[in-house]
Structure formats: structure tokens, C-alpha cells
N, C-alpha and C. Protein backbone atom coordinates (compact mmCIF):
# COMPACT_ATOMS: atom_id res chain seq x y z
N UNK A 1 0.84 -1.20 0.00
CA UNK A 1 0.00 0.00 0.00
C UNK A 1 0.87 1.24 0.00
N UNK A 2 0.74 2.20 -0.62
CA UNK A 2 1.14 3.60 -0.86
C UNK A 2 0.37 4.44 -0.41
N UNK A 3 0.80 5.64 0.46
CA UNK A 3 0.25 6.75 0.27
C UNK A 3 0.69 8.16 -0.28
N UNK A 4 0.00 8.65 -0.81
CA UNK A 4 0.53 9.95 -1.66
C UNK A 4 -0.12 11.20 -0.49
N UNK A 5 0.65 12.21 -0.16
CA UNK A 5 -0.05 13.32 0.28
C UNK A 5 0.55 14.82 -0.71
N UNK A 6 0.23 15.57 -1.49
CA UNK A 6 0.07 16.19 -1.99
C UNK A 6 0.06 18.08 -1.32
N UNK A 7 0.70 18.80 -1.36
CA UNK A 7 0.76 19.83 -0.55
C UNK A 7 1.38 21.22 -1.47
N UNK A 8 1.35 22.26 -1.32
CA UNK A 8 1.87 23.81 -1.72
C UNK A 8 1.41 24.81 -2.59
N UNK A 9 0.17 23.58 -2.58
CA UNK A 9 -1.51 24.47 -3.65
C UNK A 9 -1.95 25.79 -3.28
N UNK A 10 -2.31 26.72 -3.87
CA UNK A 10 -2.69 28.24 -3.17
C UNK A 10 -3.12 29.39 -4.47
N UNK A 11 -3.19 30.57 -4.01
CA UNK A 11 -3.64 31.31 -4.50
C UNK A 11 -2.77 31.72 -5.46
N UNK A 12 -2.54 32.39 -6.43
CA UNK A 12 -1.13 33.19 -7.04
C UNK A 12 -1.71 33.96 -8.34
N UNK A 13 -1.15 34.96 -8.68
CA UNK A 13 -1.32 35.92 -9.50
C UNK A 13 -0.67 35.34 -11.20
N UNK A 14 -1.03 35.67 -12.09
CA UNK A 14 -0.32 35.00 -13.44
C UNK A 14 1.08 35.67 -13.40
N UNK A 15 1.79 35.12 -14.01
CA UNK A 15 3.09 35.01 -13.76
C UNK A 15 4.18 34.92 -12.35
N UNK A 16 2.86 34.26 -11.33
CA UNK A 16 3.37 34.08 -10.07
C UNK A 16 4.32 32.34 -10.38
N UNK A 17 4.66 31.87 -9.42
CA UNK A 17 5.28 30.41 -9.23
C UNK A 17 4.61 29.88 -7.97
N UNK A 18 4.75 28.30 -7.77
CA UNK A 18 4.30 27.94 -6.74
C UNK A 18 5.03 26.70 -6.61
N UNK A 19 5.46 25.69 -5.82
CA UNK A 19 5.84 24.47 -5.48
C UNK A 19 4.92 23.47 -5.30
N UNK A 20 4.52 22.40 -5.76
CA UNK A 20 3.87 21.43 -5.23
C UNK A 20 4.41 20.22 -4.78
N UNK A 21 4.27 19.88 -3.30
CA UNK A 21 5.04 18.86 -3.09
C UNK A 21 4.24 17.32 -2.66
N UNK A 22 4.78 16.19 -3.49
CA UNK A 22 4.05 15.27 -3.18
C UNK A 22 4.92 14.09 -2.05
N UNK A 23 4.68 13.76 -0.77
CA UNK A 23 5.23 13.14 -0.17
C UNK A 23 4.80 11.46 0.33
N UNK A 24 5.72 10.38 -0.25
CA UNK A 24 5.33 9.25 -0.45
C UNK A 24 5.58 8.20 0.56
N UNK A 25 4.16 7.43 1.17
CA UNK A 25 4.79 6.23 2.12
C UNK A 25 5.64 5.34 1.71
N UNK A 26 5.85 4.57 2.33
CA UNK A 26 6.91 2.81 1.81
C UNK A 26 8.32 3.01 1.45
N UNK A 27 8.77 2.11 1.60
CA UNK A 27 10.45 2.06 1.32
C UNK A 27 10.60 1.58 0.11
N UNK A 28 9.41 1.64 -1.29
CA UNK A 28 10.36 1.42 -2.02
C UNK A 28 10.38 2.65 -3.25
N UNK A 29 9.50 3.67 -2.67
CA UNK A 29 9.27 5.02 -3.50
C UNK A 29 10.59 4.78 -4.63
N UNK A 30 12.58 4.88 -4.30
CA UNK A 30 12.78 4.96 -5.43
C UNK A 30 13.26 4.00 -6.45
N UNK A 31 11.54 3.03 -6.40
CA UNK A 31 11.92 2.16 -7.18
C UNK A 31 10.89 2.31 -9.00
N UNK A 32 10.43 2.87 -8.51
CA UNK A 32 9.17 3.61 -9.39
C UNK A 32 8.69 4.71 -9.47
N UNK A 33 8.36 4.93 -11.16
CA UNK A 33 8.30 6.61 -11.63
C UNK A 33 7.30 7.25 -10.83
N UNK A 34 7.08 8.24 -11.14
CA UNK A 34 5.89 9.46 -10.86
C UNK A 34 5.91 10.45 -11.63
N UNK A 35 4.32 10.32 -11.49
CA UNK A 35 3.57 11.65 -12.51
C UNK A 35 2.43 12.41 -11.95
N UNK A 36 2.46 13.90 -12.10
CA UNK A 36 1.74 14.87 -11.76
C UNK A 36 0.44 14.97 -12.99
N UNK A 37 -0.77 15.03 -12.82
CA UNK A 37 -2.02 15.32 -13.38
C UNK A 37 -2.66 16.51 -12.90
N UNK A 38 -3.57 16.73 -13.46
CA UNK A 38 -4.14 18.11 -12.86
C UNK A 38 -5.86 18.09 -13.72
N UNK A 39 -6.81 18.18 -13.08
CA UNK A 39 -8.01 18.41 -13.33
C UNK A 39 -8.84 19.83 -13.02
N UNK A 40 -9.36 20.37 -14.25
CA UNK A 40 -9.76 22.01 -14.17
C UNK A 40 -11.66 21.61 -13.89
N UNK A 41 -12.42 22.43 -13.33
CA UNK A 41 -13.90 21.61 -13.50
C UNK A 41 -14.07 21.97 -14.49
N UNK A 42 -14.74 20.52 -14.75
CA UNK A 42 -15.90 20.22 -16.14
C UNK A 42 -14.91 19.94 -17.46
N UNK A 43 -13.37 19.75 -16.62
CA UNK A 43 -12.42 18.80 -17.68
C UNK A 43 -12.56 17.69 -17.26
N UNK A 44 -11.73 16.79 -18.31
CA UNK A 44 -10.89 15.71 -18.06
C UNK A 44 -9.76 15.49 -17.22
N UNK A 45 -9.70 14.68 -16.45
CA UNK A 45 -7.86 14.95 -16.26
C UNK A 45 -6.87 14.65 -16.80
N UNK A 46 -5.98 15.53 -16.89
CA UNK A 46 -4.81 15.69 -17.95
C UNK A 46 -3.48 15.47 -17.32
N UNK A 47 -2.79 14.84 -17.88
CA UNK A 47 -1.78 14.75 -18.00
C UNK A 47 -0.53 16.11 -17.54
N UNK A 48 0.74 16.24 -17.04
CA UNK A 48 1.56 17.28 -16.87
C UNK A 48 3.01 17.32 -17.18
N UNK A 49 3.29 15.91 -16.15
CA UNK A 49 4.64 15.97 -15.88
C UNK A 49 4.55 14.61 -15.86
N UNK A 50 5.45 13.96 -15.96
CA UNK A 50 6.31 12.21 -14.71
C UNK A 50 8.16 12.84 -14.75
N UNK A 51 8.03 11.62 -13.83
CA UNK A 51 9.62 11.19 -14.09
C UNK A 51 10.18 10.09 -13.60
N UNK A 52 11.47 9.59 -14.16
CA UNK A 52 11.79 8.00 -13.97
C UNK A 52 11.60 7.67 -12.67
N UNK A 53 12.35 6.71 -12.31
CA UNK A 53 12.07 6.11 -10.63
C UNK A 53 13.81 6.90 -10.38
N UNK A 54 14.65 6.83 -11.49
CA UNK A 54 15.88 7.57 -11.33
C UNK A 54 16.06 9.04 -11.30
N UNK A 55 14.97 9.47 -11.53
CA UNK A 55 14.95 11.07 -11.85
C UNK A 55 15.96 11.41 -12.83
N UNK A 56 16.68 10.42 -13.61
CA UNK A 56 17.35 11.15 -14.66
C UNK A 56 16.27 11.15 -16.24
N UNK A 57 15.13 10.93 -16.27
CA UNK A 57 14.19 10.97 -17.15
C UNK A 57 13.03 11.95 -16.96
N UNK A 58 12.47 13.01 -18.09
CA UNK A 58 11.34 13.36 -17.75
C UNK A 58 10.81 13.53 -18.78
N UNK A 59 9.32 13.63 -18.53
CA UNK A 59 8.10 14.11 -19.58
C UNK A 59 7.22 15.23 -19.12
N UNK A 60 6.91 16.28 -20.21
CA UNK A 60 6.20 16.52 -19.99
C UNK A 60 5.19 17.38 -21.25
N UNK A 61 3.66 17.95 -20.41
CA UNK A 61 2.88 18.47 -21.68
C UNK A 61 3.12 19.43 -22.11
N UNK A 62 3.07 19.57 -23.49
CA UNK A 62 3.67 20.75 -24.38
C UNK A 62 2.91 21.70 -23.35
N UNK A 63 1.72 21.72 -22.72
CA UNK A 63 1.51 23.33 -22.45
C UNK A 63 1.65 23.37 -20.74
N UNK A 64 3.25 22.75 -20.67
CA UNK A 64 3.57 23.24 -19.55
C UNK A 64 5.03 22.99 -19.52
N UNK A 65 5.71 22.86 -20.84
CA UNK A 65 7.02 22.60 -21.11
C UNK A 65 7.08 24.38 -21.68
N UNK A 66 8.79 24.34 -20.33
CA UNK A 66 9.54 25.47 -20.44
C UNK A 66 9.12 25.89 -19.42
N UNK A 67 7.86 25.67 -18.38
CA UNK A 67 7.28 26.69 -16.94
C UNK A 67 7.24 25.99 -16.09
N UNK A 68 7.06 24.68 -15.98
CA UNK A 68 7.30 23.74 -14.98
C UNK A 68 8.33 22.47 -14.98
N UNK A 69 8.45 21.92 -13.97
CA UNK A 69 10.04 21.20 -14.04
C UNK A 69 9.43 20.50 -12.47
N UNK A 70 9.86 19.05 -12.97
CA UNK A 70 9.41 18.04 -12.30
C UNK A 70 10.65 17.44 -11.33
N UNK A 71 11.12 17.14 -10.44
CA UNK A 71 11.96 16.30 -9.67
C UNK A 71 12.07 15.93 -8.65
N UNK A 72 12.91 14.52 -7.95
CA UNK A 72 12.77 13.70 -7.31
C UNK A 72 13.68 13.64 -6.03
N UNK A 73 12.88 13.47 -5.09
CA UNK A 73 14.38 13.03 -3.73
C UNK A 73 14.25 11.88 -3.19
N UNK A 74 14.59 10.88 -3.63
CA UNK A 74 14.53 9.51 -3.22
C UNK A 74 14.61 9.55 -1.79
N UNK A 75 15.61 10.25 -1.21
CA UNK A 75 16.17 10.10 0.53
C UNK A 75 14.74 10.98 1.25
N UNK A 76 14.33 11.74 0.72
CA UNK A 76 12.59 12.11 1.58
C UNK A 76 11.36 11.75 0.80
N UNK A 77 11.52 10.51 0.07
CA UNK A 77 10.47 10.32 -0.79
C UNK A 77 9.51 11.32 -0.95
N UNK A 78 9.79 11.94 -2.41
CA UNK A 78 9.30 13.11 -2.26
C UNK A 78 9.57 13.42 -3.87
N UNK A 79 7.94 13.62 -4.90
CA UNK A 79 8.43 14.63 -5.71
C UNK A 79 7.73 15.76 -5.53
N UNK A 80 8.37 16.63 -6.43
CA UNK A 80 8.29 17.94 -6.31
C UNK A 80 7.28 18.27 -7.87
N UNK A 81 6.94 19.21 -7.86
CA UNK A 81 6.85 19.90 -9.45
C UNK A 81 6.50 21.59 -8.86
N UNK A 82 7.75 21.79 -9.51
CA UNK A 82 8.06 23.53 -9.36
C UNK A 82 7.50 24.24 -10.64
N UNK A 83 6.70 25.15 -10.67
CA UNK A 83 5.79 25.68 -11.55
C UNK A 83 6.01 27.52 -11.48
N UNK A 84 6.58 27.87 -12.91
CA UNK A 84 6.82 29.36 -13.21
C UNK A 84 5.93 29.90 -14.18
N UNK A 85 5.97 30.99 -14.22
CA UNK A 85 5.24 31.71 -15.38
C UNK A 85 3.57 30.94 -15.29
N UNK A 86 2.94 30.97 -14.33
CA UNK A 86 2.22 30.16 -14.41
C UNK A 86 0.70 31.31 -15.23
N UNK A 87 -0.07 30.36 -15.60
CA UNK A 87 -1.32 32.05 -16.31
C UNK A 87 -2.53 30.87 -15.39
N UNK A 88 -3.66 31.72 -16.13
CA UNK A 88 -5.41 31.53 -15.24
C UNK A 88 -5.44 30.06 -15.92
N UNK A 89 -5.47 29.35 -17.28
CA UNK A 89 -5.64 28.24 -17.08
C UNK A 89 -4.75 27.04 -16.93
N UNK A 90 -3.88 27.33 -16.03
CA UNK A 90 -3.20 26.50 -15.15
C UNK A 90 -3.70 26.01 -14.01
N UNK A 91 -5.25 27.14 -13.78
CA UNK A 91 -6.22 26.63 -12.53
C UNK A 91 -6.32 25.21 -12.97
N UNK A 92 -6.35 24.39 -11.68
CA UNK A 92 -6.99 23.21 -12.01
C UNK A 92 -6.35 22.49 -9.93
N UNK A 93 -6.95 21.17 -9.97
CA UNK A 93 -6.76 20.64 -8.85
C UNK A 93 -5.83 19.66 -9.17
N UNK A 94 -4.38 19.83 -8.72
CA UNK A 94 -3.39 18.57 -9.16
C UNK A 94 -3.31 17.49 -8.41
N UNK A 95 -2.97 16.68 -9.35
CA UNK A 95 -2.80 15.16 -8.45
C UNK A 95 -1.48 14.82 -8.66
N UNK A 96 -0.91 13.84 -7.65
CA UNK A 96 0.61 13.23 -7.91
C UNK A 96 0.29 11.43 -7.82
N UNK A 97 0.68 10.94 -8.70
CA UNK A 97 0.74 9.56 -9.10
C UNK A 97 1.91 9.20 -9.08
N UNK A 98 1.42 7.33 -8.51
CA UNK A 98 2.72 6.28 -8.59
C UNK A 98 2.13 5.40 -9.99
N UNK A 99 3.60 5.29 -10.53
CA UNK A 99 3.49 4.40 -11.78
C UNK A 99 3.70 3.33 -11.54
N UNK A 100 2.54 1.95 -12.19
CA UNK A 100 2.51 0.56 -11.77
C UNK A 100 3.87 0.35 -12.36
N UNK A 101 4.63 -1.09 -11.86
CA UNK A 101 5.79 -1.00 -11.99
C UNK A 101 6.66 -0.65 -11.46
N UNK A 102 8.29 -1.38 -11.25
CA UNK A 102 9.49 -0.83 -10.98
C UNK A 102 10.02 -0.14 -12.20
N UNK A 103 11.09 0.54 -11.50
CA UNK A 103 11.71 0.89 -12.52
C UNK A 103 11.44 1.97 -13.92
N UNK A 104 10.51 2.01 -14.01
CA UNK A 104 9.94 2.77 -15.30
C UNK A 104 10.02 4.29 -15.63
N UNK A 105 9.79 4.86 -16.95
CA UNK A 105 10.20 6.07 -17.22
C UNK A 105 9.60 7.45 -16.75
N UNK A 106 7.91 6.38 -16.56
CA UNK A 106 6.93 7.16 -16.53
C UNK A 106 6.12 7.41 -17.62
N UNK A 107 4.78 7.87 -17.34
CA UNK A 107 3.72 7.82 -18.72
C UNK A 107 2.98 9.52 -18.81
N UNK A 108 2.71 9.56 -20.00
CA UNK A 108 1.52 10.68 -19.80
C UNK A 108 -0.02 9.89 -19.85
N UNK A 109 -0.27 8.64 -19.76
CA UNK A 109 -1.46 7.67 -19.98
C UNK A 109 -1.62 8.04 -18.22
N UNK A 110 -3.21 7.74 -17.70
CA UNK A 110 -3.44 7.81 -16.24
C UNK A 110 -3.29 6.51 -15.83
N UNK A 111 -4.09 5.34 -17.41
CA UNK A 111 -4.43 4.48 -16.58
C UNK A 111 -3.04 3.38 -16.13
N UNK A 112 -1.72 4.11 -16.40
CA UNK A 112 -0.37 3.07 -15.74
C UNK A 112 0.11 3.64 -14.54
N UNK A 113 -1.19 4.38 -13.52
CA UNK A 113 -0.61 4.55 -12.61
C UNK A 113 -1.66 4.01 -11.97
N UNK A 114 -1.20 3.87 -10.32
CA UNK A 114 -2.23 2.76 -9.65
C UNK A 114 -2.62 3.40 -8.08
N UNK A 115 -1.48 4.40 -7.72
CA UNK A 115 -2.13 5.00 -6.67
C UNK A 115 -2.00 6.74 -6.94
N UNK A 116 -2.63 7.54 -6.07
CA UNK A 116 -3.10 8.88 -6.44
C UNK A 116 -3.45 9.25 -5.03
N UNK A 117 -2.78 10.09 -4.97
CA UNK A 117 -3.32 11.56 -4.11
C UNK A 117 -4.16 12.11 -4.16
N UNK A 118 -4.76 13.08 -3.00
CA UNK A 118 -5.99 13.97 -2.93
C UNK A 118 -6.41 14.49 -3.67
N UNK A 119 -4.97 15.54 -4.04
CA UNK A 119 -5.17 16.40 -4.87
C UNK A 119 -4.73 17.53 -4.52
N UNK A 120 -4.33 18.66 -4.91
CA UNK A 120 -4.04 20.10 -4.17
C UNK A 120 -4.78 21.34 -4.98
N UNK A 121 -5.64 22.21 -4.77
CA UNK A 121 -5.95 23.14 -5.34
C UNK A 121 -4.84 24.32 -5.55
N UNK A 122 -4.59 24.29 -7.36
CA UNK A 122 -3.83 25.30 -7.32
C UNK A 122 -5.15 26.81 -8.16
N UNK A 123 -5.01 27.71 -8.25
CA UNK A 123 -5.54 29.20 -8.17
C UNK A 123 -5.00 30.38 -8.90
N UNK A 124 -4.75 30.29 -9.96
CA UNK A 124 -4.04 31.45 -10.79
C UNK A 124 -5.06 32.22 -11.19
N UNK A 125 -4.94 33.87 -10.54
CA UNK A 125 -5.91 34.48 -10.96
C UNK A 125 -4.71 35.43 -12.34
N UNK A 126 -5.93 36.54 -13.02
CA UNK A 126 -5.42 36.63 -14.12
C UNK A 126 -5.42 38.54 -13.82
């Protein structure tokens, strides 16, 4: 069993930044990737970020490549996704996912991940 807790969601102005930090139970966090999602209401949820179980791999969605940047601390099981230049539809409620599997690169697909976080409300006004 995994748990994800999800944290550094808040208010911010467009072209503000914010940190989101996702912090993971079990000892074997760095054995498997993670990926950040994010749901706006009355979307889908979408896809953002992952990254390997090594953190020397990442992905992410064209409309958040170049403003956000995804990475890993194995020793506080813990990823991060640090978010710049952020604008109004970046609103949305993010999630942080574990990818089924050791070892792996990570996906922008939801359904290869198997556990999920709350969620964090992030808030970009314009």
C-alpha cells in the first residue's frame, strides 16, 4: 500500500510560481516513476509531468514545457513539481501519481498509474 499526500496548492497571481510537493509512504518510493495530473472543473484529467524512478528521465505536456520542471528526492520520498510563469488556465486541482511498476520512465497515460493523491488546489488568478 502507498500513500501519496500532496501539498503547496494556493492562491497566485499570473506570472506568479508555486511548489507542489508530493510526499510518499513505503520504502520502495525509489523504485518507481511518478507523474503529476491536474483536473480544471468540467475537464478531463490531464496529464503534466512524470519522471523515472531515477529522476534522470522526464516528460512533460507541451503546455507546460519550459514553466514547470518536475523532480525527485529519493532520501525524503518526495516529488516535487516547481511551476513558473504560471497564467489563469493553469487553474486546475493537481494530483501526484505512482506508476505501476518498478523501474519505469513514466507515462503521460493515467491508466499506468495505480495510486493517487488527494489532490491540491492550485488558483491562478489573471
Amino acid at each position: 500500500q502507498v500513500q501519496l499526500v500532496e501539498s503547496g496548492g494556493g492562491l497566485v497571481q499570473a506570472g506568479g510560481s508555486l511548489r507542489l510537493s508530493c510526499a510518499a509512504s513505503g520504502r520502495t518510493f525509489s523504485s518507481y516513476a511518478m507523474g503529476w495530473f491536474r483536473q480544471a472543473p468540467g475537464k478531463e484529467r490531464e496529464f503534466v509531468a512524470a519522471i523515472s524512478w531515477s529522476g534522470g528521465s522526464t516528460t512533460y505536456a507541451d503546455s507546460v514545457k519550459g514553466r514547470f520542471s518536475i523532480s525527485r528526492d529519493n532520501a525524503k520520498n518526495t516529488v516535487y513539481l516547481q511551476m513558473n510563469s504560471l497564467k489563469p488556465e493553469d487553474t486546475a486541482v493537481y494530483y501526484c501519481a505512482k506508476a505501476i511498476g518498478y523501474y519505469g520512465a513514466g507515462s503521460s497515460r493515467h491508466h499506468e498509474y495505480d495510486y493517487w493523491g488527494q489532490g491540491t488546489q492550485v488558483t491562478v488568478s489573471s
